[in-house]
N, C-alpha and C. Protein backbone atom coordinates (compact mmCIF):
# COMPACT_ATOMS: atom_id res chain seq x y z
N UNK A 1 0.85 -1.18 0.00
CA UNK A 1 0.00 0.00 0.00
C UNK A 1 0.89 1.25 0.00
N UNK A 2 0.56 2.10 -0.75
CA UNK A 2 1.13 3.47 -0.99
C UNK A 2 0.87 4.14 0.32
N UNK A 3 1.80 4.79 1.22
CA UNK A 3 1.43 5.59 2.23
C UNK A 3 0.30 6.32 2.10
N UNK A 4 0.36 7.45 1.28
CA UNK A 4 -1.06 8.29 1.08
C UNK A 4 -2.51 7.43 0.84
N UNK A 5 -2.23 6.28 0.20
CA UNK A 5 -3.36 5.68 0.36
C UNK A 5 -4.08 5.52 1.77
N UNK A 6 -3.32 5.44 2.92
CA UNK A 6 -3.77 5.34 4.25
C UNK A 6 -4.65 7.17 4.30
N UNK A 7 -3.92 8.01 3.94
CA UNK A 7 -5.43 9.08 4.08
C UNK A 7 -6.22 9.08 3.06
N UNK A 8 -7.47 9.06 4.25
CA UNK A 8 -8.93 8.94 3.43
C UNK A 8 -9.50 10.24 4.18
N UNK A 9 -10.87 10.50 3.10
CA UNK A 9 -10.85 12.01 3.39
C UNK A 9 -12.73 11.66 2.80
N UNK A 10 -13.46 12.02 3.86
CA UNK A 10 -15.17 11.78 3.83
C UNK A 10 -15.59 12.46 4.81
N UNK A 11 -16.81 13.37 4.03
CA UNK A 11 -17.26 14.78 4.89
C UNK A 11 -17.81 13.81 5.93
N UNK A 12 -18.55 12.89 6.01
CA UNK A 12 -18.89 13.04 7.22
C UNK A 12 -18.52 12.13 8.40
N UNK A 13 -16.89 12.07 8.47
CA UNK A 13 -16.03 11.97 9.24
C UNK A 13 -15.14 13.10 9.60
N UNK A 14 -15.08 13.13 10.86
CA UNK A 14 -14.31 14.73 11.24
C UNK A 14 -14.40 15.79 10.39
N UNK A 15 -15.71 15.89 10.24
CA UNK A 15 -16.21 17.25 8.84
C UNK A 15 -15.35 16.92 7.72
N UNK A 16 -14.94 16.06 7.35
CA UNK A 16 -13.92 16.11 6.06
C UNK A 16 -12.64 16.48 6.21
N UNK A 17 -12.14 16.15 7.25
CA UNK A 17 -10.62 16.44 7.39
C UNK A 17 -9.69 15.12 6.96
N UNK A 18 -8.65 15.40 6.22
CA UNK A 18 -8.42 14.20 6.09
C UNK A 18 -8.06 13.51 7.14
N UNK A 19 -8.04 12.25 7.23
CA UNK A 19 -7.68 10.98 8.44
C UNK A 19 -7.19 9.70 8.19
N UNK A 20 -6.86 8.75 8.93
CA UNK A 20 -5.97 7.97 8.63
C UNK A 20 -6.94 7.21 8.53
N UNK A 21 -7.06 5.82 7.19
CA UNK A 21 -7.87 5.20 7.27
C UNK A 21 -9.07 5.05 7.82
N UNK A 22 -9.86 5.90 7.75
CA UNK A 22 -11.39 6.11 7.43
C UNK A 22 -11.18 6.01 8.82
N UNK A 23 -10.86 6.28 10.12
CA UNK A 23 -10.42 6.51 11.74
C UNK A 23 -10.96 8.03 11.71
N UNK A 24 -11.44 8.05 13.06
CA UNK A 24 -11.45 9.49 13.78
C UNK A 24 -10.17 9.88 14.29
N UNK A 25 -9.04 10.11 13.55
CA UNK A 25 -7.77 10.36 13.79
C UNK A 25 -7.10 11.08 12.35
N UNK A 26 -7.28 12.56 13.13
CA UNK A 26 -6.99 13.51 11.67
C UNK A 26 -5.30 13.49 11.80
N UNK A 27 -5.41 13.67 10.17
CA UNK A 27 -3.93 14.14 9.63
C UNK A 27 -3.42 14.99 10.46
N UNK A 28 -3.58 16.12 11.01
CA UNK A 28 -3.30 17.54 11.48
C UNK A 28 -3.13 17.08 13.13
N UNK A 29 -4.00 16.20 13.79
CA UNK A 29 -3.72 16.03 15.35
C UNK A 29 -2.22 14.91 15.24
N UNK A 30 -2.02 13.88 14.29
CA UNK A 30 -1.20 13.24 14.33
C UNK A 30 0.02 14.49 14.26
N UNK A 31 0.39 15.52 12.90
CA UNK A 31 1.23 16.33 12.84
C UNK A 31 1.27 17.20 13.87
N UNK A 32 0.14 17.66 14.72
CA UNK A 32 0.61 18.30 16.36
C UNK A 32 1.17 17.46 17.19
N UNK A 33 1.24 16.35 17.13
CA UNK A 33 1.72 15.54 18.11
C UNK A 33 3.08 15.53 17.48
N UNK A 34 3.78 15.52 16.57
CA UNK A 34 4.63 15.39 16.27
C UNK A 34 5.74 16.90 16.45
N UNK A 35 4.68 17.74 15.68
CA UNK A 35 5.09 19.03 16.31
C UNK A 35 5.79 19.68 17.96
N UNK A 36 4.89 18.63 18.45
CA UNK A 36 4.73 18.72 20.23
C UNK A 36 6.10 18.55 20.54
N UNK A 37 6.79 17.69 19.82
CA UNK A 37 7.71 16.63 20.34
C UNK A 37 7.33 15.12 20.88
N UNK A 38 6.89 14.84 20.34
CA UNK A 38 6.34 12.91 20.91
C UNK A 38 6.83 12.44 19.58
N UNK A 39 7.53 11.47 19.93
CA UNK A 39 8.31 10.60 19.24
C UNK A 39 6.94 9.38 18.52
N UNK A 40 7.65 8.96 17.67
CA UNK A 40 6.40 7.87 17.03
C UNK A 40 5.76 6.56 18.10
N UNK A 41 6.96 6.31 18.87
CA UNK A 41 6.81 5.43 19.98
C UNK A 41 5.83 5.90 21.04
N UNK A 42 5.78 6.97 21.47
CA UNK A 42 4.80 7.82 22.02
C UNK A 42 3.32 8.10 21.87
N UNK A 43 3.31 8.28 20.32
CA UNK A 43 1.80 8.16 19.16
C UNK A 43 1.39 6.84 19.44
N UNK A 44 2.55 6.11 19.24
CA UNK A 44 1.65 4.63 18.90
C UNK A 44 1.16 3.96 20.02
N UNK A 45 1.89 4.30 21.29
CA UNK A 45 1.70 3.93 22.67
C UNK A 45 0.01 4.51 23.48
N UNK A 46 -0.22 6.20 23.01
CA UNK A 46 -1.44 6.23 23.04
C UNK A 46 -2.68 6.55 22.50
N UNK A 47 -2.02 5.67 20.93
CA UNK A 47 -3.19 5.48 20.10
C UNK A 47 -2.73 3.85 19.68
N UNK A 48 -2.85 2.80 20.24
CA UNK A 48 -2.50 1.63 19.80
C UNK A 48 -3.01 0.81 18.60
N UNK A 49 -3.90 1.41 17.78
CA UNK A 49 -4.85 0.61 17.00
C UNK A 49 -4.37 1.67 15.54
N UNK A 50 -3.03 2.67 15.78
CA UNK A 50 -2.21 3.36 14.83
C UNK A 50 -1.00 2.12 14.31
N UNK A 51 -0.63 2.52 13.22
CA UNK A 51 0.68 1.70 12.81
C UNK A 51 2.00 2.40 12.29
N UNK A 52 2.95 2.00 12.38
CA UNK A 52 4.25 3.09 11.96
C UNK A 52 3.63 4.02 10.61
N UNK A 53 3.39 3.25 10.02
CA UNK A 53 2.92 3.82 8.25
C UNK A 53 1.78 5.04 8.35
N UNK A 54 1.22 4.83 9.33
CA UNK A 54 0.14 5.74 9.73
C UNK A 54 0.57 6.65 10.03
N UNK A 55 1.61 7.16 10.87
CA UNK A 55 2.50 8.10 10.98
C UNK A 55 3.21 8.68 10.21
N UNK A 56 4.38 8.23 9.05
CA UNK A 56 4.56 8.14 8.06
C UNK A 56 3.97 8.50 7.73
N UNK A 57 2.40 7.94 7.13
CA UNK A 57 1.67 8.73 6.08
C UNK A 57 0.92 10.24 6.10
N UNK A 58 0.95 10.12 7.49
CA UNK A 58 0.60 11.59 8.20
C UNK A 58 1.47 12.41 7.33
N UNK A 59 2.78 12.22 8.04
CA UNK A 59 4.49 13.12 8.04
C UNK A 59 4.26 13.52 6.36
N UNK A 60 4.38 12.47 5.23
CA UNK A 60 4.27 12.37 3.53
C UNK A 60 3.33 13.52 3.33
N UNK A 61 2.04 13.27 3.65
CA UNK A 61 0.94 14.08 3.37
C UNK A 61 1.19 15.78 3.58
N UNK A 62 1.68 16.18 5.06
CA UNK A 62 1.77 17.07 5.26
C UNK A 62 2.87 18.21 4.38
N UNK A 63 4.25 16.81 4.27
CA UNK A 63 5.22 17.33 3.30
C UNK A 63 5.20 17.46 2.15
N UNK A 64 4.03 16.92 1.40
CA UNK A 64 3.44 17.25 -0.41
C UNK A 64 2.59 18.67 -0.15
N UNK A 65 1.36 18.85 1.11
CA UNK A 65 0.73 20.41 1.02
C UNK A 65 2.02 21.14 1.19
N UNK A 66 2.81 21.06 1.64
CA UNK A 66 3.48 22.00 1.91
C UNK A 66 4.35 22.74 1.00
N UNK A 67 4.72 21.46 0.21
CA UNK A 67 5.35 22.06 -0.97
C UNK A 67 4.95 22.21 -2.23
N UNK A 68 3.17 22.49 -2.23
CA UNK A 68 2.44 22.85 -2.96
C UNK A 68 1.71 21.74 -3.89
N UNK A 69 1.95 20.52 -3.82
CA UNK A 69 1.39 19.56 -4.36
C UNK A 69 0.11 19.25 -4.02
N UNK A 70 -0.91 19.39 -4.90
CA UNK A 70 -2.05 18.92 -4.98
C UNK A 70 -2.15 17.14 -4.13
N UNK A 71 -3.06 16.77 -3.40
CA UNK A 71 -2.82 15.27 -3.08
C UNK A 71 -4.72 14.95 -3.29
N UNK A 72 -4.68 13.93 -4.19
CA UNK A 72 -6.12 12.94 -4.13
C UNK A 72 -5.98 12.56 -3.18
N UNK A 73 -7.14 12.31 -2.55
CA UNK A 73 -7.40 11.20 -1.21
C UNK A 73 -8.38 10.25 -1.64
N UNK A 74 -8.51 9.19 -0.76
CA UNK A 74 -9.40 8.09 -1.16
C UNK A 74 -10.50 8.60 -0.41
N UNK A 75 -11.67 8.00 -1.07
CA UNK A 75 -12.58 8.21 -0.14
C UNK A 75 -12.80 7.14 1.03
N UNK A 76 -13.48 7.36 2.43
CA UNK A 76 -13.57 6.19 3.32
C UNK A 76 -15.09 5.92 3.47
């Protein structure tokens, strides 16, 4: 599976924010946590039902908006 494939993006989950596999766990709270300083071991410790790639695919996602790349999402 392609990292970005893990975000899926459906209004009526977290208003349409994207999220990790159709989860109530947005792109943007994973990247504050990361922001925070919490290590991936940290994420995964208290969100256990997350996977490394999920993180990862967070980190990918955020680093294509940023550098202006358009990203499809799947729908969930």
């Amino acid at each position: 599976m392609n990292l970005i494939e893990r975000i899926t993006h459906n209004p009526s989950v977290m208003g349409g924010k994207p999220c990790i596999r159709g989860m109530r766990v947005t792109v943007g709270m994973i990247l504050g946590l990361i922001a925070s300083g919490h290590s991936s071991k940290e994420i995964l410790e208290s969100y256990p039902y997350l996977e490394v790639d999920d993180i990862n695919a967070a980190a990918a996602y955020g680093a294509m908006l940023a550098q202006g790349y358009e990203v499809e999402l799947v729908g969930a």
